[in-house]
N, C-alpha and C. Protein backbone atom coordinates (compact mmCIF):
# COMPACT_ATOMS: atom_id res chain seq x y z
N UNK A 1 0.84 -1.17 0.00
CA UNK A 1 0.00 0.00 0.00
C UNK A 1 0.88 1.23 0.00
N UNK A 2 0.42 2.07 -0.59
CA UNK A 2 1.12 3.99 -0.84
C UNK A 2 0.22 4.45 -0.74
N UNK A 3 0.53 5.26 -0.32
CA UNK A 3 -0.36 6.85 0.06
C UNK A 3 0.32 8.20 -0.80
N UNK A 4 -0.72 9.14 -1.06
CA UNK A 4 -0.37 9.94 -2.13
C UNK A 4 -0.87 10.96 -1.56
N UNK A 5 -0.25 11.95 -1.56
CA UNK A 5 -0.57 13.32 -0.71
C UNK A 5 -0.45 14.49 -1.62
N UNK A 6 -1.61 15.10 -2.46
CA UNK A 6 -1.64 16.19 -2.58
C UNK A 6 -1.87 17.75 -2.22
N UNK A 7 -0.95 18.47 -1.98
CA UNK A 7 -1.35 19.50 -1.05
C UNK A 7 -1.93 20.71 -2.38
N UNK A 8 -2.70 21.32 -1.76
CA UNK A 8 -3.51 22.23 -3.11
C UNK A 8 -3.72 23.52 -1.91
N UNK A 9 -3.26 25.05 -2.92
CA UNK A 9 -3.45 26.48 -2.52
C UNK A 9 -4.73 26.67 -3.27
N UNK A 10 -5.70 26.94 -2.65
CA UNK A 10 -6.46 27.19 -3.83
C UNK A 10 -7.62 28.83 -3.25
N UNK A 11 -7.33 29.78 -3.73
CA UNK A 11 -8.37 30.76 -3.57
C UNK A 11 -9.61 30.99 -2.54
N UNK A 12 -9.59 31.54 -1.69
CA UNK A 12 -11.20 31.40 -0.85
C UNK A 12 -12.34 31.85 -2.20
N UNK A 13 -12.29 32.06 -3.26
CA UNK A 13 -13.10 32.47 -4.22
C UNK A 13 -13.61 31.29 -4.89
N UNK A 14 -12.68 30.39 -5.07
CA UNK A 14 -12.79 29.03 -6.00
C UNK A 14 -12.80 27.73 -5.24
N UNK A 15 -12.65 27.85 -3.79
CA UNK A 15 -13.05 26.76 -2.97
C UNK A 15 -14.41 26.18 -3.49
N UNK A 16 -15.70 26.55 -3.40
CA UNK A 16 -16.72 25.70 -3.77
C UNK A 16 -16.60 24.75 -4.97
N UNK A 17 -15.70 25.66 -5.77
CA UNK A 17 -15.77 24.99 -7.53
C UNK A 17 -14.99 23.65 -7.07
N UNK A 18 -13.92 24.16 -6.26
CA UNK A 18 -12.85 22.77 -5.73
C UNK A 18 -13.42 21.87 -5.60
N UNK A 19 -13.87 21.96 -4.45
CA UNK A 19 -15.10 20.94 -3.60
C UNK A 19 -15.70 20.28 -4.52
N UNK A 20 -16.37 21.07 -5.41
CA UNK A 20 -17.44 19.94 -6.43
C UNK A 20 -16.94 19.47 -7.25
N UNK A 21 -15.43 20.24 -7.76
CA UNK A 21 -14.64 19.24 -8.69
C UNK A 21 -14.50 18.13 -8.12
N UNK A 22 -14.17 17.72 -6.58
CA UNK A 22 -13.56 16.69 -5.93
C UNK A 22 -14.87 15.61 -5.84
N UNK A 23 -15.87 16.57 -5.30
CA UNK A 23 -17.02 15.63 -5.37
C UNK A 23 -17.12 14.55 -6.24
N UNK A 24 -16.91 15.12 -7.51
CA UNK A 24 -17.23 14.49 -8.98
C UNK A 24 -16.04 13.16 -8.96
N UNK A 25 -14.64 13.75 -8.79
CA UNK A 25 -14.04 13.11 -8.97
C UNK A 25 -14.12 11.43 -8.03
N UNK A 26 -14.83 12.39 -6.67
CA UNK A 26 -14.76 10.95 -5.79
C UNK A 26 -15.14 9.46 -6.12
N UNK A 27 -16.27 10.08 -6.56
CA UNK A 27 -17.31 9.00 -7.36
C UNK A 27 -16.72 7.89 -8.39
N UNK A 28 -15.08 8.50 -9.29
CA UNK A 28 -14.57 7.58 -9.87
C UNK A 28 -13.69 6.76 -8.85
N UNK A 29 -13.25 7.57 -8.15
CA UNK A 29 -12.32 6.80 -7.18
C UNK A 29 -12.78 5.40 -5.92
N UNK A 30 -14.16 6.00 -5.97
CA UNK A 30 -14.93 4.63 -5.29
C UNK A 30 -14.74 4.03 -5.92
N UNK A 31 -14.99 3.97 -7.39
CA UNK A 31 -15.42 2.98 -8.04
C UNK A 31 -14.08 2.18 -8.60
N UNK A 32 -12.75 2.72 -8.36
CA UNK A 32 -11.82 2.04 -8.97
C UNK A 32 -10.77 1.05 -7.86
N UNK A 33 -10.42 0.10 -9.01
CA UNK A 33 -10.25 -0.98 -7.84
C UNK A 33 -9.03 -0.56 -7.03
N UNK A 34 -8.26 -0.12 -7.97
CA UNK A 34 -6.68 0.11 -6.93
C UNK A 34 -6.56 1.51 -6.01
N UNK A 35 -7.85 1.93 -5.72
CA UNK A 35 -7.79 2.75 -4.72
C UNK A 35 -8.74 2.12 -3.57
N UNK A 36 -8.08 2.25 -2.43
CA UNK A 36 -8.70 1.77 -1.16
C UNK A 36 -8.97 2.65 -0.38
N UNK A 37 -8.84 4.00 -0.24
CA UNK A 37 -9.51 4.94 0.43
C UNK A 37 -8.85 6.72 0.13
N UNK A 38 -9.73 7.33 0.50
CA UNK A 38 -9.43 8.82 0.08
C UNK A 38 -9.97 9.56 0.51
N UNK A 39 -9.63 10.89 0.78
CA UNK A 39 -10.02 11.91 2.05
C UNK A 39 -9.66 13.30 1.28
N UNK A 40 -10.60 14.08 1.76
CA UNK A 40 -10.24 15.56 1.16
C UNK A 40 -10.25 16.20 2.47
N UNK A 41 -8.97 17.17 3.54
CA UNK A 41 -9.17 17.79 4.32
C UNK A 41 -8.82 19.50 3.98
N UNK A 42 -9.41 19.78 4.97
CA UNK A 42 -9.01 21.93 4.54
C UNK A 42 -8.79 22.05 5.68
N UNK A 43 -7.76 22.97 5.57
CA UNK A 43 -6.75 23.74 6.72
C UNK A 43 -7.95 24.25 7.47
N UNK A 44 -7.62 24.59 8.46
CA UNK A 44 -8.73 25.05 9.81
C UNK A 44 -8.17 26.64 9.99
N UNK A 45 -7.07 26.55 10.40
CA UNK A 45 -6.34 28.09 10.26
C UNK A 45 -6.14 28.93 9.23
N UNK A 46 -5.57 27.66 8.04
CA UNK A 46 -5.33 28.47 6.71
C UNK A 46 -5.96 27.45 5.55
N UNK A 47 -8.01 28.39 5.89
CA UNK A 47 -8.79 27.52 4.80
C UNK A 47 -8.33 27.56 3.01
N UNK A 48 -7.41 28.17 2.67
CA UNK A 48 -6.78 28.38 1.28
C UNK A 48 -6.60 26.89 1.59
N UNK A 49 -5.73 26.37 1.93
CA UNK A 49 -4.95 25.27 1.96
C UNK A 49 -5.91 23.80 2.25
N UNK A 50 -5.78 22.73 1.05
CA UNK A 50 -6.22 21.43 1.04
C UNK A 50 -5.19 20.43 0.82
N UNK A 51 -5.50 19.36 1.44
CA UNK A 51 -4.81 17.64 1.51
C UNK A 51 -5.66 16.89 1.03
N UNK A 52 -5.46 16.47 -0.40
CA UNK A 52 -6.14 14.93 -0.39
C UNK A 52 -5.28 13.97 -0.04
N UNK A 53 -5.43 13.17 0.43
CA UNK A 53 -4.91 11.83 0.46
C UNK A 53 -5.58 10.45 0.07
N UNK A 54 -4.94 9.64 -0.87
CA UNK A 54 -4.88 8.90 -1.61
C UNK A 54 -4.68 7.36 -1.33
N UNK A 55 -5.08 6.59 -0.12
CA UNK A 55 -4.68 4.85 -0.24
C UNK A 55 -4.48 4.18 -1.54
N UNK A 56 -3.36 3.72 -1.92
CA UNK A 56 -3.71 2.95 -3.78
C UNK A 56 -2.72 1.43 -2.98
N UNK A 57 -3.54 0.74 -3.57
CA UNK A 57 -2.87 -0.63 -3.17
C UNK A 57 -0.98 -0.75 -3.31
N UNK A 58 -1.07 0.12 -4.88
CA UNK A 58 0.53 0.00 -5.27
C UNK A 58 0.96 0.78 -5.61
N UNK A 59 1.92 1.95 -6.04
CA UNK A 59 2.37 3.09 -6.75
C UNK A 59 1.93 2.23 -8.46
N UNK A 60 2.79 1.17 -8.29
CA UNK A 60 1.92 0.84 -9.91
C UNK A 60 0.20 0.50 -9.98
N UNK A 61 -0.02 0.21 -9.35
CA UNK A 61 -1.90 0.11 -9.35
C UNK A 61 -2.37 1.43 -9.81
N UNK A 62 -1.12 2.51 -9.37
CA UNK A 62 -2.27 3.58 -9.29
C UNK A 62 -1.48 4.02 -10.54
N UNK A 63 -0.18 4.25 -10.95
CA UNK A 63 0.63 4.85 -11.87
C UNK A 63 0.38 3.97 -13.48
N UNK A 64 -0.08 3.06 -13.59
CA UNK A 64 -0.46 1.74 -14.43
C UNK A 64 -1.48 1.31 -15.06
N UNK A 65 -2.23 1.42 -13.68
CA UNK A 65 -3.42 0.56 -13.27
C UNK A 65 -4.38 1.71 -13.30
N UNK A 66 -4.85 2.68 -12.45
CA UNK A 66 -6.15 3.91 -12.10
C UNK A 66 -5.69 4.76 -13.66
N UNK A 67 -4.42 5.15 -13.90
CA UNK A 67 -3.97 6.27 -14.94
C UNK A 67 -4.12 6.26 -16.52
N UNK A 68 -4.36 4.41 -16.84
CA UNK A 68 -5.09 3.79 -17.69
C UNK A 68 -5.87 3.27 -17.83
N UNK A 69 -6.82 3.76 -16.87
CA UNK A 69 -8.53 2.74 -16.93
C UNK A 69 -9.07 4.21 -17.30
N UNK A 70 -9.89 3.64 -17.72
CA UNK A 70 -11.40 4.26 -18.46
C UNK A 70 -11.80 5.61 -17.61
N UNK A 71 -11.80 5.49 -16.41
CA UNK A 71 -12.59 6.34 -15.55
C UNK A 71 -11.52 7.48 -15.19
N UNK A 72 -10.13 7.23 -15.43
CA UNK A 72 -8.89 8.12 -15.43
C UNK A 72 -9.28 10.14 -16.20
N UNK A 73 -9.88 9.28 -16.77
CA UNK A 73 -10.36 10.84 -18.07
C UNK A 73 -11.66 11.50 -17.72
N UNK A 74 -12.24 10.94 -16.91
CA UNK A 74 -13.52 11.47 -15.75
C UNK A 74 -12.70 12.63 -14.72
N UNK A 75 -11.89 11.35 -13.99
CA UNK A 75 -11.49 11.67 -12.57
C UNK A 75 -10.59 13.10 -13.13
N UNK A 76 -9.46 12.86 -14.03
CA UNK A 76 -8.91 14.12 -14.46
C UNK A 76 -9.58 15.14 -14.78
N UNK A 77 -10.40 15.48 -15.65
CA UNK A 77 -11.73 16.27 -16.40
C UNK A 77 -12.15 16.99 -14.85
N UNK A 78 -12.32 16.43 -13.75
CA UNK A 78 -13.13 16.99 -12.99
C UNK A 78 -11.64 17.72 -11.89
N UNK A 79 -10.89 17.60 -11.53
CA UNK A 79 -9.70 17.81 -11.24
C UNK A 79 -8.61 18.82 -12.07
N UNK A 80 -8.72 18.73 -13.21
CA UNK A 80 -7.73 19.76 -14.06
C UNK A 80 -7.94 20.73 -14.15
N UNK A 81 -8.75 22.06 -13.74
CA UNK A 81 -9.09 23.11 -13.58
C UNK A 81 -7.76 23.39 -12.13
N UNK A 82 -7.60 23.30 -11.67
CA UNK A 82 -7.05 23.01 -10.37
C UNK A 82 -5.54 22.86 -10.22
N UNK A 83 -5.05 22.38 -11.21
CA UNK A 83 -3.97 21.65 -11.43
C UNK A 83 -2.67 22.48 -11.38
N UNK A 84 -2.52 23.86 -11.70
CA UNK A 84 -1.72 24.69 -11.21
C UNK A 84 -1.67 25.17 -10.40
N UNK A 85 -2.51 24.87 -9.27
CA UNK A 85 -2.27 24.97 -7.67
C UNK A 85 -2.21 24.22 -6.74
N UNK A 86 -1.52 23.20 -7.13
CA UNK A 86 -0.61 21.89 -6.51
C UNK A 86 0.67 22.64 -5.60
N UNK A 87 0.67 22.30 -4.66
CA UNK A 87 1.59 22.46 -3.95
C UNK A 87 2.82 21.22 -4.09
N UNK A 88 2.13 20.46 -4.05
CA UNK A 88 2.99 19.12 -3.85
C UNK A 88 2.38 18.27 -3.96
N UNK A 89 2.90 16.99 -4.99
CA UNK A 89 2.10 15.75 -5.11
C UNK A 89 3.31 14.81 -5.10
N UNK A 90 2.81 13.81 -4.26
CA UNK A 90 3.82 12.79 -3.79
C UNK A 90 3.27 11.61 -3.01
N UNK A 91 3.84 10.54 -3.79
CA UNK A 91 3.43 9.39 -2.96
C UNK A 91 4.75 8.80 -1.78
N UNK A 92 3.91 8.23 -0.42
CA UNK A 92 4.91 8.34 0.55
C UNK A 92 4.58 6.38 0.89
N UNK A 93 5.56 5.89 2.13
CA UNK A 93 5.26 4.63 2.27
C UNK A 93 5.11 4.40 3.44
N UNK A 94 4.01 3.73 4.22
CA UNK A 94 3.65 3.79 6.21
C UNK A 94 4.80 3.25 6.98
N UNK A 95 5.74 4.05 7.87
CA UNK A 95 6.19 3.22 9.03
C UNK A 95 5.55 2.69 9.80
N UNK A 96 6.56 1.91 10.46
CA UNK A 96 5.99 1.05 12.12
C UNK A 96 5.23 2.63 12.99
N UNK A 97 5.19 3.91 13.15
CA UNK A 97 4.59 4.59 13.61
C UNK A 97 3.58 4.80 13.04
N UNK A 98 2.31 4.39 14.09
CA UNK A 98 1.05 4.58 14.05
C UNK A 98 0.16 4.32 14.84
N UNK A 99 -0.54 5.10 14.95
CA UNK A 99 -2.03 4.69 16.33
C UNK A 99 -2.71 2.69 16.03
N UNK A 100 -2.89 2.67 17.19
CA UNK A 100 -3.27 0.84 17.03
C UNK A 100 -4.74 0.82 15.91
């Protein structure tokens, strides 16, 4: 399993559009197999600022596998408006630190 962490600046003006881009996008991501879970959070202090995070079974499941399936050109389409206010996108791997 990898986890994929995108951090996104995005406008207090264009937050809603965000949101419903993500909405849209979620819907492919349920539905695809090599993702196992995903979360959209917003900064509390500094609401500009969002984290998705990404469970994908494999860096290749998701780099391979999600980036050449069918539903890839959905999930992007609803997401690419957005795309030059990436802070950082990066997939990371879980240590032995973690809550039980």
């Amino acid at each position: 399993m990898v986890v994929e962490y995108i951090r996104y600046s995005i406008a207090p003006e264009r937050a809603a559009e965000f949101e419903q881009g993500y909405q849209r996008a979620a819907k492919v991501l349920a539905q695809a197999a090599e993702c196992l879970s995903y979360e959209l959070s917003k900064g509390v202090e500094e609401p500009q600022h969002y984290i998705l995070r990404i469970e994908w079974k494999s860096l290749e499941e998701h780099e391979q596998g999600f980036r050449n399936s069918p539903g890839f050109q959905e999930f992007f389409a609803a997401v690419r408006p957005f795309f030059n206010e990436i802070d950082e996108m990066k997939h990371y791997g879980r240590t032995a630190v973690a809550s039980a």
